[in-house]
N, C-alpha and C. Protein backbone atom coordinates (compact mmCIF):
# COMPACT_ATOMS: atom_id res chain seq x y z
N UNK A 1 -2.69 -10.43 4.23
CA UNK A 1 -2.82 -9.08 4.72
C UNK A 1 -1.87 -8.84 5.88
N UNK A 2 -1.44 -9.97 6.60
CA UNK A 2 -0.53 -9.79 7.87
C UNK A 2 0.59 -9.25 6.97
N UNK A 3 1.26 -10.00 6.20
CA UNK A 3 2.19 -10.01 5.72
C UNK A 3 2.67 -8.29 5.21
N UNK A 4 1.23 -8.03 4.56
CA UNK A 4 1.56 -6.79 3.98
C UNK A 4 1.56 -5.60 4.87
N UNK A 5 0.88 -5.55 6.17
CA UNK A 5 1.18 -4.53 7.03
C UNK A 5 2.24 -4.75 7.89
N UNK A 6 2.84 -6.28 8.38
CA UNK A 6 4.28 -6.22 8.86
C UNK A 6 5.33 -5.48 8.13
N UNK A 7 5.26 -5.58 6.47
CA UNK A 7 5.97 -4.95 5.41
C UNK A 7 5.71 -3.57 5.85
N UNK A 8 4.78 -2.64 5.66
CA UNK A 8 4.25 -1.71 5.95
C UNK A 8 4.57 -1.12 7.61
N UNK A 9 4.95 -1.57 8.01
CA UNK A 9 5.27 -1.43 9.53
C UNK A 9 6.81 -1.53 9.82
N UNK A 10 7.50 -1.89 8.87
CA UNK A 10 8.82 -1.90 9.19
C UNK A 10 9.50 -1.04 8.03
N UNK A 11 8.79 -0.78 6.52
CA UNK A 11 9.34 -0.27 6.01
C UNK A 11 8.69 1.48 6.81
N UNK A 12 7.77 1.75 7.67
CA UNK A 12 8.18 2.97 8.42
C UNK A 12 8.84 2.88 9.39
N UNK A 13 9.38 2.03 10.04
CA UNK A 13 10.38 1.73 10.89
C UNK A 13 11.53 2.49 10.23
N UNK A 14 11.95 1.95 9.09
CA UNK A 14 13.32 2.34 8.12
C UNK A 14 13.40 3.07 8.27
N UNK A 15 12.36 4.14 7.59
CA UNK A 15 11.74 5.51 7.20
C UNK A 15 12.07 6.40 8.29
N UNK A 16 11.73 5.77 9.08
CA UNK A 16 11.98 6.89 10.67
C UNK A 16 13.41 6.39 11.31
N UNK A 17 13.67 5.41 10.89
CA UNK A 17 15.47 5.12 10.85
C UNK A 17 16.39 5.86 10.04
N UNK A 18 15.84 6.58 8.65
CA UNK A 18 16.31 7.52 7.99
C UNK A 18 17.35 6.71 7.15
N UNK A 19 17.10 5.19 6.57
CA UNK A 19 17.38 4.53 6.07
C UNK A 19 17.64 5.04 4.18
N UNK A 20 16.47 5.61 4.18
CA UNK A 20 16.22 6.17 2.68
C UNK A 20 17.33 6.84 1.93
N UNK A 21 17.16 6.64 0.69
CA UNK A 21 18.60 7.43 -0.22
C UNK A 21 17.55 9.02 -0.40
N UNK A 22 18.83 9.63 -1.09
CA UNK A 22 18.36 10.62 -1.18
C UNK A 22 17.09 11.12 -1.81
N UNK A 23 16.69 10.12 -2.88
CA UNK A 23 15.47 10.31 -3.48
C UNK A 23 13.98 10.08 -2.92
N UNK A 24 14.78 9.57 -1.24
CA UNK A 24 13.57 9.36 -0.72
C UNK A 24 13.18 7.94 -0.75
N UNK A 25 13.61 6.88 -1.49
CA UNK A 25 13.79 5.42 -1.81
C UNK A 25 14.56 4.70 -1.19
N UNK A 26 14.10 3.60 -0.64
CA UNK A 26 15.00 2.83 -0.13
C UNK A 26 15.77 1.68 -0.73
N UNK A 27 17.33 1.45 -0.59
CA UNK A 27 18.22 0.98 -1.32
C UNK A 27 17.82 -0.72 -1.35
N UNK A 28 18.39 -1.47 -2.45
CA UNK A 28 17.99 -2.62 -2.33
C UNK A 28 19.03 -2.99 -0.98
N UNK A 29 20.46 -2.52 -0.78
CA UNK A 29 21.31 -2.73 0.12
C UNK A 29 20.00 -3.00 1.84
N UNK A 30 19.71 -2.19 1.27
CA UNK A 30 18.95 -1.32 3.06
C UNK A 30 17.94 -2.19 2.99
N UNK A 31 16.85 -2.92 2.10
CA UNK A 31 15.74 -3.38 2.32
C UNK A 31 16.22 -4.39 2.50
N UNK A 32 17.39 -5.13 1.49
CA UNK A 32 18.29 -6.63 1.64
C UNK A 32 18.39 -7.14 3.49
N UNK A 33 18.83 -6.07 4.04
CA UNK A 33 19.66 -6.20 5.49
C UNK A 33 18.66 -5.27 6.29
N UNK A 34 17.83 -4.49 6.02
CA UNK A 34 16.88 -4.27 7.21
C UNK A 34 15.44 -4.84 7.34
N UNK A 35 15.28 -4.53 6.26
CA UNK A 35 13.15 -5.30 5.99
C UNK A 35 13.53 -6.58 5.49
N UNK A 36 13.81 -7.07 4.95
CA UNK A 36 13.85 -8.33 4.90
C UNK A 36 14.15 -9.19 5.94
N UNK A 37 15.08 -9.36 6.15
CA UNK A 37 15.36 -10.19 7.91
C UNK A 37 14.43 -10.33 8.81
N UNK A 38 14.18 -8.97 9.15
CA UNK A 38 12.87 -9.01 9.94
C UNK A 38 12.21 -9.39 9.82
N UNK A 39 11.30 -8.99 8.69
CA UNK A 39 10.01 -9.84 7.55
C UNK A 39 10.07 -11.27 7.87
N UNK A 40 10.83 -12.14 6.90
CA UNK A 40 11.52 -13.36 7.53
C UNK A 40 11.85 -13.85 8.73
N UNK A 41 11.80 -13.44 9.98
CA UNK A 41 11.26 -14.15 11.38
C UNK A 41 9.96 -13.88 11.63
N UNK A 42 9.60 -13.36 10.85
CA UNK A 42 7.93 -12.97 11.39
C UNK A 42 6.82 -14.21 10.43
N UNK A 43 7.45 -14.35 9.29
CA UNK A 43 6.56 -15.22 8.32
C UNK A 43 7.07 -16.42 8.14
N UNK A 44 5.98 -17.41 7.42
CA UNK A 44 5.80 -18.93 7.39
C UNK A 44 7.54 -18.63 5.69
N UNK A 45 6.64 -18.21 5.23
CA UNK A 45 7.59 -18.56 3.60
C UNK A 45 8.88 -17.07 3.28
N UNK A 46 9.73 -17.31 3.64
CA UNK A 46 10.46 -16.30 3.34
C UNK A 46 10.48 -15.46 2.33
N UNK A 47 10.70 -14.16 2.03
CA UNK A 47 10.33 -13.38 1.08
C UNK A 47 11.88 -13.07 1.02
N UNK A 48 11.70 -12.48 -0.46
CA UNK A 48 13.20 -12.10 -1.09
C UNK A 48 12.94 -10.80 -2.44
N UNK A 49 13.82 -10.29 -2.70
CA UNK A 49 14.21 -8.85 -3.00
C UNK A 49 13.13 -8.11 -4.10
N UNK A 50 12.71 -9.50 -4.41
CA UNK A 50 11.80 -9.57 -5.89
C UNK A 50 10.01 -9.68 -5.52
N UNK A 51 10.47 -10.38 -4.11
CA UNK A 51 8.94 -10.69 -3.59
C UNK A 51 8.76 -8.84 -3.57
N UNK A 52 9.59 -8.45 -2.95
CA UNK A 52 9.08 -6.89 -2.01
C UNK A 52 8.77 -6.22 -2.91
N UNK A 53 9.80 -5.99 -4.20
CA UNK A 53 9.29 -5.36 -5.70
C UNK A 53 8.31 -5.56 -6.00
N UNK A 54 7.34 -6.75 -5.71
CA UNK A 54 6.07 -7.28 -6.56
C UNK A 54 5.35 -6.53 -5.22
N UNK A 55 5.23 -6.33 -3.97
CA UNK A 55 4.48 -6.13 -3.23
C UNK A 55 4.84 -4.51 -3.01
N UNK A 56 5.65 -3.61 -3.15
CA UNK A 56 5.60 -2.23 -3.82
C UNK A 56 4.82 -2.00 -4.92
N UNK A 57 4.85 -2.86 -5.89
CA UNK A 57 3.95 -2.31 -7.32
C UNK A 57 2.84 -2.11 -6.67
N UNK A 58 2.38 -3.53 -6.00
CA UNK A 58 0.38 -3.32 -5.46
C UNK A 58 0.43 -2.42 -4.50
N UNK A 59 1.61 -2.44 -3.38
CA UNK A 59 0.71 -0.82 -2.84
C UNK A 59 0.83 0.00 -3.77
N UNK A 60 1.81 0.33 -4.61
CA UNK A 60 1.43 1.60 -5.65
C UNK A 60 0.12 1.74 -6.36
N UNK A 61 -0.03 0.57 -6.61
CA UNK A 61 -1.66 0.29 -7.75
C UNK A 61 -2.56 0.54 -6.79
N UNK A 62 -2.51 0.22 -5.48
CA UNK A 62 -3.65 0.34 -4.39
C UNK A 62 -3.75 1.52 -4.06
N UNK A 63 -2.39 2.42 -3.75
CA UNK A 63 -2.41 3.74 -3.44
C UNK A 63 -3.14 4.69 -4.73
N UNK A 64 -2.51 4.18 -5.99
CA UNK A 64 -3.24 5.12 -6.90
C UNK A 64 -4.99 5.29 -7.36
N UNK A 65 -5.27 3.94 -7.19
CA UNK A 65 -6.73 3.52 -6.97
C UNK A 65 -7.50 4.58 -6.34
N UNK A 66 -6.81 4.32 -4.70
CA UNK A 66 -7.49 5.77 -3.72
C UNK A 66 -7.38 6.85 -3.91
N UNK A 67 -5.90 7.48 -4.29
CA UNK A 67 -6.02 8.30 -4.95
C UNK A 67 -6.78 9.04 -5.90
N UNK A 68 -6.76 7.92 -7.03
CA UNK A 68 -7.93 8.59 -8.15
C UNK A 68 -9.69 8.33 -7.41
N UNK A 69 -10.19 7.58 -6.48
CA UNK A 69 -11.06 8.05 -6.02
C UNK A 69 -11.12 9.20 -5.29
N UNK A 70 -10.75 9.95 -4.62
CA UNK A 70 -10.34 10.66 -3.54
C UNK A 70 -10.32 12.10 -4.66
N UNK A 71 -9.60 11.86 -5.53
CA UNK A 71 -9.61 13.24 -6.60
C UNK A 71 -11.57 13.32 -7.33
N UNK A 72 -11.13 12.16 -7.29
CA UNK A 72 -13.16 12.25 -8.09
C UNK A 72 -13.72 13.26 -7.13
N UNK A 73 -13.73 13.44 -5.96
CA UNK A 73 -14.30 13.91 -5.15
C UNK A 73 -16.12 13.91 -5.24
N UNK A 74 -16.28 12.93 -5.93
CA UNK A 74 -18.09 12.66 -5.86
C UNK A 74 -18.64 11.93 -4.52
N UNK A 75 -18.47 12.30 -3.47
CA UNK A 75 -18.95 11.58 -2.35
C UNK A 75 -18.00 11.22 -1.11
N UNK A 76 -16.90 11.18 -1.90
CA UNK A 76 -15.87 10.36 -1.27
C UNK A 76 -14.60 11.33 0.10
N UNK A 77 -14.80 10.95 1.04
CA UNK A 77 -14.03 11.59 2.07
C UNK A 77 -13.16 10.64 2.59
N UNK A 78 -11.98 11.20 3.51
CA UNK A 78 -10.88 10.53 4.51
C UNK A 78 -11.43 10.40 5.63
N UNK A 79 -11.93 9.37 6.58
CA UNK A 79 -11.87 9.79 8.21
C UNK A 79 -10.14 9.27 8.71
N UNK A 80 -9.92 10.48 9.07
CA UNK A 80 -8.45 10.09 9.51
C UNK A 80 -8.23 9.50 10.82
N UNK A 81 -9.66 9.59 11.64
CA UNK A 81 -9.44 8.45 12.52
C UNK A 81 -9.04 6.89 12.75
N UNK A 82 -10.75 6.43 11.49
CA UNK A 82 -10.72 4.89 10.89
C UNK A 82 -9.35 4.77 10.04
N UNK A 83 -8.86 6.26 9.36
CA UNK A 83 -7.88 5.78 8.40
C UNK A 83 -8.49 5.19 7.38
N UNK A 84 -10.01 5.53 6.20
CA UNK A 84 -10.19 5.12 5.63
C UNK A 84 -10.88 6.08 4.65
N UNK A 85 -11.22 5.17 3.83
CA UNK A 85 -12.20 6.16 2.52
C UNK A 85 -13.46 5.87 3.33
N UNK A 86 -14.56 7.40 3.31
CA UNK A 86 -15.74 7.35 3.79
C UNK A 86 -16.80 7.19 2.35
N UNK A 87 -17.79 6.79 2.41
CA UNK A 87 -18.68 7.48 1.30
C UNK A 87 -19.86 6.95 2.03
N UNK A 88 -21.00 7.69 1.79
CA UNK A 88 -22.66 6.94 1.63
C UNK A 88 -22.77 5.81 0.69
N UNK A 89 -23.93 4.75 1.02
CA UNK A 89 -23.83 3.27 0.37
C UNK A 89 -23.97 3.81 -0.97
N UNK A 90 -25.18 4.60 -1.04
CA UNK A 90 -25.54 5.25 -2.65
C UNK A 90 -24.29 5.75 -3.34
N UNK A 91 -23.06 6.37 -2.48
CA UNK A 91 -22.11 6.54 -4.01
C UNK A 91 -21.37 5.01 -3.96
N UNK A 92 -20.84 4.45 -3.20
CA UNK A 92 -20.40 2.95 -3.10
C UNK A 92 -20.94 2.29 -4.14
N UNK A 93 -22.35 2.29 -4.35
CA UNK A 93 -22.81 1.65 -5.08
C UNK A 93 -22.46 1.83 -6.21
N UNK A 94 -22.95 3.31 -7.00
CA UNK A 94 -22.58 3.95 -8.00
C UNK A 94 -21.29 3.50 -8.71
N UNK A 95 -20.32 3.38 -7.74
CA UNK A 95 -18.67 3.37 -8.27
C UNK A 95 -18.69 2.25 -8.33
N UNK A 96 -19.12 1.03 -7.78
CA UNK A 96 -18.59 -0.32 -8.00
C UNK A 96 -19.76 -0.47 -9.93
N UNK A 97 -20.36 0.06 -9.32
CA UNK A 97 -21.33 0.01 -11.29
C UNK A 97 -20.55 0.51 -12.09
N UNK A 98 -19.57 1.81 -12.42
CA UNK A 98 -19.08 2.07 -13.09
C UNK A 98 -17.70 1.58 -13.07
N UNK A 99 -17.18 1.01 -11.55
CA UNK A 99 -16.01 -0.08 -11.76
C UNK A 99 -16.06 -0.84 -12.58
N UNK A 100 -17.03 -2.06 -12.43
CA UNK A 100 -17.33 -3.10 -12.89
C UNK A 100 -17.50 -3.31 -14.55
N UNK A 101 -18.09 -2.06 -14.79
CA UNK A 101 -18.57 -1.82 -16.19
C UNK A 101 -16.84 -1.43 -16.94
N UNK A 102 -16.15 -0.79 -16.06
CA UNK A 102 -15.18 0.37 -16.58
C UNK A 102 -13.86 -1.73 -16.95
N UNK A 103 -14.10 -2.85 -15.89
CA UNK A 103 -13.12 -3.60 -15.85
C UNK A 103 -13.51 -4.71 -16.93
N UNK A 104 -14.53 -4.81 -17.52
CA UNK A 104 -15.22 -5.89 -18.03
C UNK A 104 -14.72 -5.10 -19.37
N UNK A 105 -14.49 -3.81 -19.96
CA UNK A 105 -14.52 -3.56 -21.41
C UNK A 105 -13.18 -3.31 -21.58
């Protein structure tokens, strides 16, 4: 988890460096020579161009996750303080039952 918010912490670094191509994406050039390096004095096992690709997909899969809870809108709120998904235990519950059920078939 360190790993992934140092990632997360420097790729808005970039971001607000204005690093990004026009599509809004950042170049393998730019992640090669800015997030990476960095990344790499900060961690035990060095990461490389392919690691970061594999760790973009899961925030994507993680982001869309919340996302599609967040659209359900059955319970589910932002506190933008905590920075998190809110719900009561009773819908928590609910969703991990129909998770669980929805990952097993």
């Amino acid at each position: 988890m360190d790993n992934s918010n140092m990632l997360l912490g420097l790729l808005d670094e970039a971001m607000k460096n204005g690093l990004r191509d026009t599509n809004g994406c950042l170049s393998k050039l730019n992640v090669e020579n800015f997030i990476l390096p960095r990344l790499n004095t900060k961690i035990r096992f060095p990461k490389t161009y392919s690691n970061y690709l594999s760790q973009m997909k899961w925030f994507k899969n993680q982001y869309n996750k919340i996302n599609e809870l967040m659209r359900s809108n059955f319970g589910f709120g932002w506190d933008p303080i905590g920075m998190k998904v809110m719900a009561s235990d009773e819908v928590w519950e609910e969703y991990l039952k129909v998770s669980l059920v929805h990952d097993f078939q």
